[in-house]
Each structure stands twice: as structure tokens, then as C-alpha cells.
Protein backbone atom coordinates (compact mmCIF):
# COMPACT_ATOMS: atom_id res chain seq x y z
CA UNK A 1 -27.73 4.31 -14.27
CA UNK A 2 -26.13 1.09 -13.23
CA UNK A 3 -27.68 -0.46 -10.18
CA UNK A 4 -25.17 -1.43 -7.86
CA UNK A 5 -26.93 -3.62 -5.52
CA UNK A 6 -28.22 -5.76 -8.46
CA UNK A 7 -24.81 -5.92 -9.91
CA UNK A 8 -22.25 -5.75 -6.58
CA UNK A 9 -24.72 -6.27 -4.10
CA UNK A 10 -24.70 -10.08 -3.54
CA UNK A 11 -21.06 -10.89 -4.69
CA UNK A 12 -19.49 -8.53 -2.13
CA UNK A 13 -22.34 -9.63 0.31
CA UNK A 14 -20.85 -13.87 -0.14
CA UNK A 15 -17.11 -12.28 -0.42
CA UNK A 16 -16.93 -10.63 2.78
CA UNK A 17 -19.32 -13.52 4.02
CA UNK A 18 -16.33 -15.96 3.53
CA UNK A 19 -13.75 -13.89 4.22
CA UNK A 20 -12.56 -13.07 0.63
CA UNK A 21 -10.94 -10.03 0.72
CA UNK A 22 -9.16 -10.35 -2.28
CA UNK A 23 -12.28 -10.64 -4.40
CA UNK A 24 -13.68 -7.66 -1.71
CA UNK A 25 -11.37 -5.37 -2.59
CA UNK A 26 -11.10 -6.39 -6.36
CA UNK A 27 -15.18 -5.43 -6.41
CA UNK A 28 -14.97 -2.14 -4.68
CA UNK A 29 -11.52 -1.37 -6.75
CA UNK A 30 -14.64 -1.32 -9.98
CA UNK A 31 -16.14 1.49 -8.03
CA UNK A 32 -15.95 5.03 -7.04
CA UNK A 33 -15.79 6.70 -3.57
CA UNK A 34 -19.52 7.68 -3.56
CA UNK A 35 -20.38 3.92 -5.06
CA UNK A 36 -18.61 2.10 -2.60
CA UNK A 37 -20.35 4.45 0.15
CA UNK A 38 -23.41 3.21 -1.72
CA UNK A 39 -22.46 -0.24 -1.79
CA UNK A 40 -21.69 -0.62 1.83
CA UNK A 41 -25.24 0.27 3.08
CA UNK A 42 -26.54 -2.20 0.83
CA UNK A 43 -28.50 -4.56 2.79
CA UNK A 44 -29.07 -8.36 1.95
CA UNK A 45 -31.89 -10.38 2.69
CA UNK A 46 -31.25 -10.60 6.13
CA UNK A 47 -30.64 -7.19 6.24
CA UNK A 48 -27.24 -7.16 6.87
CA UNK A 49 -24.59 -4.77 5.12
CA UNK A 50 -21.37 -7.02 3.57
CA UNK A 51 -19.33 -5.20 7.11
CA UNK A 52 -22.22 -7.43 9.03
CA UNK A 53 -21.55 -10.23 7.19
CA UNK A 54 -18.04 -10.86 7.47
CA UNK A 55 -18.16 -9.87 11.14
CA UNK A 56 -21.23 -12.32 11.50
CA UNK A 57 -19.03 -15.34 10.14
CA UNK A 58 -16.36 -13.85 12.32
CA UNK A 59 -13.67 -12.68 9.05
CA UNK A 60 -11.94 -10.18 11.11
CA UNK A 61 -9.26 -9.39 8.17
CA UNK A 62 -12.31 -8.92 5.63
CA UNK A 63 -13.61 -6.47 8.08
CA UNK A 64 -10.56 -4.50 8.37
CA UNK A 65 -10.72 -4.24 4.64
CA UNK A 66 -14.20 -3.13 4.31
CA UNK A 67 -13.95 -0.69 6.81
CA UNK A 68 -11.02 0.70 5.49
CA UNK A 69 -12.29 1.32 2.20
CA UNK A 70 -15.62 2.55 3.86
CA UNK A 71 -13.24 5.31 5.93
CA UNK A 72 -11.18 6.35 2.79
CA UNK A 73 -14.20 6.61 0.47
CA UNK A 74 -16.14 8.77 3.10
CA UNK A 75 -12.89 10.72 3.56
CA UNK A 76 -12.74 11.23 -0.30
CA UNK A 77 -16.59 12.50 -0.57
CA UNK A 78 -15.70 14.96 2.28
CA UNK A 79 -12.81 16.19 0.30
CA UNK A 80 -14.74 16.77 -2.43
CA UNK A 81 -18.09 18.62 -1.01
CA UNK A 82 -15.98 21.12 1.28
């Protein structure tokens, strides 16, 4: 099984970090619904998800991005357990 917080985990952390959404959304584009959920609860060293990040360093449009693939993935996992 592929560990995605050894693989994912610390790019998308320094992505949304400095605000690079391209390279966010590029990295969750690799993944599934259920990964990204995954992926977004991922914690750092700091224990901050990559959402706490960006907001942190104040990247409001990398925020908007994560959250909006944290809403459609969690839309798509309720989809397919009901």
C-alpha cells in the first residue's frame, strides 16, 4: 500500500505553504477522492494539515483550492457509501 504522507505528505504541505496551487492541485489530481480525504488530515511536524499551512502564510487562493477539493472529494465518498 503506498503511503501517502511519506510520498504527498511534505510536497503538498511546502505547496500550499507558498501558495502553489498549481503544483497543489497537480498532487491531489495523482489521487483519489478517499486519498485526498487522507491526504488533507495529514499533519506536518508542527502539526498542521497543508489547509493550515497555506492559511498560516496567509495564501488565501491556495486555500480556496484545497478546500475545494477537500468538499468535492468528501462529496464523492458520500456518493459512493449511500
Amino acid at each position: 500500500m503506498l503511503n501517502l504522507h511519506l510520498v504527498f505528505g511534505v510536497p503538498l504541505h511546502v505547496a500550499a505553504s507558498f501558495g502553489h496551487t498549481e503544483s497543489v492541485k497537480m498532487i491531489l489530481d495523482c489521487l483519489t477522492a478517499d486519498q485526498q480525504i487522507q491526504l488533507m488530515s495529514v499533519q506536518d511536524c508542527e502539526c498542521d494539515t497543508a489547509i493550515q499551512c497555506a492559511e498560516s502564510e496567509g495564501c488565501t487562493d491556495t486555500v480556496r483550492i484545497l478546500r475545494e477539493y477537500q468538499q468535492r472529494a468528501e462529496s464523492l465518498m458520500r456518493e459512493k457509501y449511500s
